[in-house]
Protein backbone atom coordinates (compact mmCIF):
# COMPACT_ATOMS: atom_id res chain seq x y z
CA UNK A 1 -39.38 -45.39 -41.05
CA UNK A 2 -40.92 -42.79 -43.47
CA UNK A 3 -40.25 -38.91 -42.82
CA UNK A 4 -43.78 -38.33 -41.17
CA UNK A 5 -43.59 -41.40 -39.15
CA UNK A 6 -40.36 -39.83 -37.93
CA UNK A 7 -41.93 -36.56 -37.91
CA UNK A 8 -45.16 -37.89 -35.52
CA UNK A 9 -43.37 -40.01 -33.30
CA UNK A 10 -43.01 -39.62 -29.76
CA UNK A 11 -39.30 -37.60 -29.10
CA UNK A 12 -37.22 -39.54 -27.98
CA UNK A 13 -35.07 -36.57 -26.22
CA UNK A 14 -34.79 -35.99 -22.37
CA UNK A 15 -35.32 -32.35 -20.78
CA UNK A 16 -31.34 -31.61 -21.23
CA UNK A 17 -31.66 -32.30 -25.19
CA UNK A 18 -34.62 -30.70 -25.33
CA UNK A 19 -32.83 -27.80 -23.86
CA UNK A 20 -30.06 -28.06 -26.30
CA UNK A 21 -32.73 -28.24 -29.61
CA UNK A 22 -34.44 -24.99 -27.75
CA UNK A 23 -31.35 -23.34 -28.03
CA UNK A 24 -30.04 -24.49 -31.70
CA UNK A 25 -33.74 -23.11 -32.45
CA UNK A 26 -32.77 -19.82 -31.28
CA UNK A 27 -28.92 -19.72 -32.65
CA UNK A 28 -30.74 -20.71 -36.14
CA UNK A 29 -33.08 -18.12 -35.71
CA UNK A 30 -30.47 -15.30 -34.95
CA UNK A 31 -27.82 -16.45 -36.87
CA UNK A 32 -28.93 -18.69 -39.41
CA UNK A 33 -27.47 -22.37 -40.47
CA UNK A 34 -24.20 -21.85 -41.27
CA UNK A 35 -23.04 -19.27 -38.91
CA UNK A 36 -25.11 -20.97 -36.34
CA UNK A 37 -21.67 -22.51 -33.92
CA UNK A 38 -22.40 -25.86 -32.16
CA UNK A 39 -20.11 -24.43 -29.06
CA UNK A 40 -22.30 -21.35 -28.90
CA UNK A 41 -25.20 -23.82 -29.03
CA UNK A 42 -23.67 -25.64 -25.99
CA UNK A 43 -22.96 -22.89 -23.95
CA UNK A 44 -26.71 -21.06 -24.84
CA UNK A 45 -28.24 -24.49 -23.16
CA UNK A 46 -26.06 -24.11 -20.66
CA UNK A 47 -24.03 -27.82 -20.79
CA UNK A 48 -20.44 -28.72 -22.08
CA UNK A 49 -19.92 -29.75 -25.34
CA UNK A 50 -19.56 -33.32 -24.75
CA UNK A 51 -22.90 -33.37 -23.23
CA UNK A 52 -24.27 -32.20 -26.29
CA UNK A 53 -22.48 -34.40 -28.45
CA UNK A 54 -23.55 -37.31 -26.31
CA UNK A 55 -27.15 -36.30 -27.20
CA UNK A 56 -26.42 -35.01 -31.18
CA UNK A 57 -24.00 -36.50 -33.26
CA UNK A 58 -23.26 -33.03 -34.75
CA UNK A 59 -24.61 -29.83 -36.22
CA UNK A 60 -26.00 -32.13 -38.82
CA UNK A 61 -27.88 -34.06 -36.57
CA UNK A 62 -29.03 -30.89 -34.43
CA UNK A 63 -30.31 -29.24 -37.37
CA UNK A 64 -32.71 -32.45 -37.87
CA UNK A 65 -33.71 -32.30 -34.55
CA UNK A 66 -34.95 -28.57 -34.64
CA UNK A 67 -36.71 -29.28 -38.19
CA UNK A 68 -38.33 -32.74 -37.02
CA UNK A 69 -39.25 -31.24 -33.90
CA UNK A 70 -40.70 -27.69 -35.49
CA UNK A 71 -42.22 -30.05 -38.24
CA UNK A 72 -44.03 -32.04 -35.58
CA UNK A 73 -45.65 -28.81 -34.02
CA UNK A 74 -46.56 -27.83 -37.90
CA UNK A 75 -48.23 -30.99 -38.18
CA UNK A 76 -50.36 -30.92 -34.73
CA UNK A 77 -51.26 -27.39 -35.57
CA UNK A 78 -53.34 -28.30 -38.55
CA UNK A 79 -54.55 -31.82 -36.75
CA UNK A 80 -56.20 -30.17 -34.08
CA UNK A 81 -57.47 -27.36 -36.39
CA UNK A 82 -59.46 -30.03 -38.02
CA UNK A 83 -59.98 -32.31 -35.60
CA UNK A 84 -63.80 -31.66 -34.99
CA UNK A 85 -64.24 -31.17 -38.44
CA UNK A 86 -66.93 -33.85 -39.77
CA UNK A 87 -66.15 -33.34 -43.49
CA UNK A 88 -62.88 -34.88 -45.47
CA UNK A 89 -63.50 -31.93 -47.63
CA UNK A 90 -63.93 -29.44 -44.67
CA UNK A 91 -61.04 -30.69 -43.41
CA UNK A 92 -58.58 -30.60 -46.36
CA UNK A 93 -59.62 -26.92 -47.11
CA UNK A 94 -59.17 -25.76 -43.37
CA UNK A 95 -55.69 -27.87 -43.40
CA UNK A 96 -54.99 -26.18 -46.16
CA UNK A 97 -55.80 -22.53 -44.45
CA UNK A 98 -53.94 -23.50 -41.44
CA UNK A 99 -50.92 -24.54 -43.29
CA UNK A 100 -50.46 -21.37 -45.40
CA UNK A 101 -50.88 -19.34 -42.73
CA UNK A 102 -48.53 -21.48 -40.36
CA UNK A 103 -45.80 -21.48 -42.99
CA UNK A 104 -46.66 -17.62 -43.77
CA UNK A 105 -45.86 -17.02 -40.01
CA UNK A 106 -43.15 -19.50 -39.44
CA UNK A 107 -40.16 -17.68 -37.88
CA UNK A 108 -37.57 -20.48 -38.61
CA UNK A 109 -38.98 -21.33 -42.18
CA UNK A 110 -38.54 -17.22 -42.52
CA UNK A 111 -35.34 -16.72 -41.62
CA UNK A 112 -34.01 -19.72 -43.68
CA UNK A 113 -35.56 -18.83 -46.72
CA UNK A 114 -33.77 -15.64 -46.12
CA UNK A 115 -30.18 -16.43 -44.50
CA UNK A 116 -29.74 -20.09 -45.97
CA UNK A 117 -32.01 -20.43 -48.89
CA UNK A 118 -29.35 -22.06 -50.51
CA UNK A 119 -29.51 -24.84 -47.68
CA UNK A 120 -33.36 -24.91 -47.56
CA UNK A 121 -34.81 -24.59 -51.14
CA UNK A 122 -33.62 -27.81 -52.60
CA UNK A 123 -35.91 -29.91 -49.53
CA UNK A 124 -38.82 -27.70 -51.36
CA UNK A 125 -37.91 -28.23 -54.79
CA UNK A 126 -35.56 -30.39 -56.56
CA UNK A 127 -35.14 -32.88 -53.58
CA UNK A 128 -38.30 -32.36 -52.11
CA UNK A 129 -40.07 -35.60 -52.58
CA UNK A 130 -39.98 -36.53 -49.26
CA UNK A 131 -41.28 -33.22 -47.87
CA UNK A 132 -44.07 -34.22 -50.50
CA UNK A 133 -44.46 -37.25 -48.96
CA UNK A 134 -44.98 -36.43 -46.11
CA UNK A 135 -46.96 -33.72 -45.76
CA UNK A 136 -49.63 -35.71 -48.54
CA UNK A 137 -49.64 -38.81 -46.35
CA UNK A 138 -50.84 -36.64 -43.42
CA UNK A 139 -53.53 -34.98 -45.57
CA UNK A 140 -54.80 -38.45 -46.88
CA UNK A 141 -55.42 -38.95 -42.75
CA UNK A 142 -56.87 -36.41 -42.04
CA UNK A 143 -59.50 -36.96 -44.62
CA UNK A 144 -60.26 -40.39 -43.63
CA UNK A 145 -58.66 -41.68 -46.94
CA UNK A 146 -62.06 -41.11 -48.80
CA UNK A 147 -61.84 -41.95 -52.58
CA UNK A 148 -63.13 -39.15 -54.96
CA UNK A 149 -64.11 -40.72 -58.41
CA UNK A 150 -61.32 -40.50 -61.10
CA UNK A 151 -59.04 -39.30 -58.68
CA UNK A 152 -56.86 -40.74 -55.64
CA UNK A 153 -56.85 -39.27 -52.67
CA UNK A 154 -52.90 -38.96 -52.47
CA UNK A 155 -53.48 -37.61 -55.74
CA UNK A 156 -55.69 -34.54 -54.54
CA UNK A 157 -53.63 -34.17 -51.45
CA UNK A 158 -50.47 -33.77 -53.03
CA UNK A 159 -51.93 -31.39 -55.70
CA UNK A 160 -52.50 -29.36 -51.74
CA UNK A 161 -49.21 -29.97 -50.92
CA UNK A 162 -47.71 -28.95 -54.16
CA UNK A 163 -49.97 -25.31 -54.15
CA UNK A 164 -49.16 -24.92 -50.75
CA UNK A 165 -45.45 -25.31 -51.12
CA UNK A 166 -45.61 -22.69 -54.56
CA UNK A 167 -47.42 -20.22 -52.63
CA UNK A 168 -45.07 -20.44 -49.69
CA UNK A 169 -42.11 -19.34 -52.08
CA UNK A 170 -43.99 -17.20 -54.10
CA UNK A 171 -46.76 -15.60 -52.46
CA UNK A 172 -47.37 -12.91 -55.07
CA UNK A 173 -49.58 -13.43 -57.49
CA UNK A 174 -53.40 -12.77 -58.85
CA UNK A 175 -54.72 -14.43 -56.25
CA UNK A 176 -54.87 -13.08 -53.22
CA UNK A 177 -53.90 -14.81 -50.57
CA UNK A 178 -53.08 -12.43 -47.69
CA UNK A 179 -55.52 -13.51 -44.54
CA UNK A 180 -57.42 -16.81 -43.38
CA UNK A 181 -60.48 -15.68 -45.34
CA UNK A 182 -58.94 -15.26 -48.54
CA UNK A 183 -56.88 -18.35 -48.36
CA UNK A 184 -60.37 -20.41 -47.70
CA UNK A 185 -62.29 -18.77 -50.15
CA UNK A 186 -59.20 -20.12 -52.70
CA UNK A 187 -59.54 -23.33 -51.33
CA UNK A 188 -63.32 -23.61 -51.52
CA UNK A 189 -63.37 -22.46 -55.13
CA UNK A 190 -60.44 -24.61 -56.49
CA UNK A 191 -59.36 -27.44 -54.05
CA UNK A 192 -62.74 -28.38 -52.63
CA UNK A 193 -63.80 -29.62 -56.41
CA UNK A 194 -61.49 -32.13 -56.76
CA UNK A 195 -62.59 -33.91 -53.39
CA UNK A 196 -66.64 -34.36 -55.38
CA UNK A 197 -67.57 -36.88 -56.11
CA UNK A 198 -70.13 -35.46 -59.10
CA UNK A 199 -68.07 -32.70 -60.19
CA UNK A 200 -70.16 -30.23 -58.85
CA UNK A 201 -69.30 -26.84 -57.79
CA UNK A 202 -71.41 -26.99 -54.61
C-alpha cells in the first residue's frame, strides 16, 4: 500500500482509539515528540495503558496515527476546495492556494518544525520521497490526469509539491506570499503555464 493510499483510506480505529490519537494530538501539540509521554497520553484519553497499547503498538506507532490521520484531513481540505472546480488547471492552482495556506496554519506541522525539527525535517527533505509521492499522486487526481505537451503530469505536480514544500520551510523571500490572493496570483503567473498546452501565458 503506497503512503496516500494509506493516507485516504477509511480509519480503521474505533471511538476509544480515536480518543487516544485526539489526545497524542494534543500532548504533541503541548509538548512536542519527544517529551510527549505515552502514560500521559493514556491517562489524557482517559484509559489504562494496556488499552492503549492494545490499540498502538507504541509511541512510534501513535505518532503515525496522528500524522496519517492529520494528513488525511490535509488532503480532504484541498479535495473539496476543488471539487466543483471544472478546470485541471483551476484546480491545481487553487490546490496549490489551499495547501500553502493549510500548511501555513497547521498547528501540529508548527509546533514540530519548532520543538522537533530534528524529527520532522528529514520526511521534508532528505527522506522525503514519499511525502513527494504522495502528495503528487493526489495532485495528478485531482486534475483528471490531463497530459500537457512535453511535460507529464506527475512531472508538473511534483514541481507543486516541491514549491510548496520550499515555501513551507522558508517562507521569506521576494515573492510574497502572505494571504490567499497573493499565493494565487503566484500560482497563476508561474504554475498555471506549465499545465498549457501552447505555451501561452493566458
Amino acid at each position: 500500500m503506497s503512503l496516500l493510499e494509506l493516507v485516504l483510506a477509511e480509519p480503521d480505529t474505533d471511538a476509544v482509539g480515536e480518543s487516544i490519537v485526539d489526545a497524542a494530538l494534543e500532548e504533541f501539540l503541548a509538548y512536542g515528540l519527544r517529551r510527549t509521554n505515552v502514560d500521559v497520553v493514556a491517562r489524557r484519553a482517559g484509559v489504562s495503558r494496556a488499552t492503549l497499547y492494545r490499540r498502538f503498538e507504541g509511541k512510534d506507532a501513535l505518532v503515525q496515527a496522528v500524522l496519517v490521520r492529520e494528513s488525511r484531513r490535509f488532503f480532504e481540505t484541498i479535495a473539496t476546495a476543488v471539487r466543483d472546480l471544472a478546470g485541471a488547471e483551476e484546480r491545481l492552482v487553487e490546490g496549490f492556494v489551499v495547501g500553502v495556506r493549510h500548511a501555513r496554519e497547521d498547528r501540529l506541522l508548527n509546533r514540530l518544525l519548532a520543538s522537533d525539527p530534528e524529527a520532522l525535517l528529514p520526511y521534508l527533505t532528505t527522506h522525503g520521497h514519499l511525502v513527494v509521492a504522495a502528495a503528487r499522486e493526489f495532485l495528478v487526481r485531482q486534475a483528471a490526469n490531463v497530459p500537457v505537451a512535453g511535460r507529464t503530469p506527475a512531472g508538473v505536480a511534483e514541481v507543486f509539491v516541491r514549491l510548496a514544500i520550499s515555501f513551507t520551510l522558508l517562507p521569506q523571500g521576494a515573492i510574497p506570499l502572505d494571504t490567499d490572493e497573493e499565493v494565487r496570483a503566484f500560482a497563476s503567473a508561474y504554475l498555471a503555464p506549465l499545465m498549457r498546452t501552447d505555451g501561452s501565458e493566458g
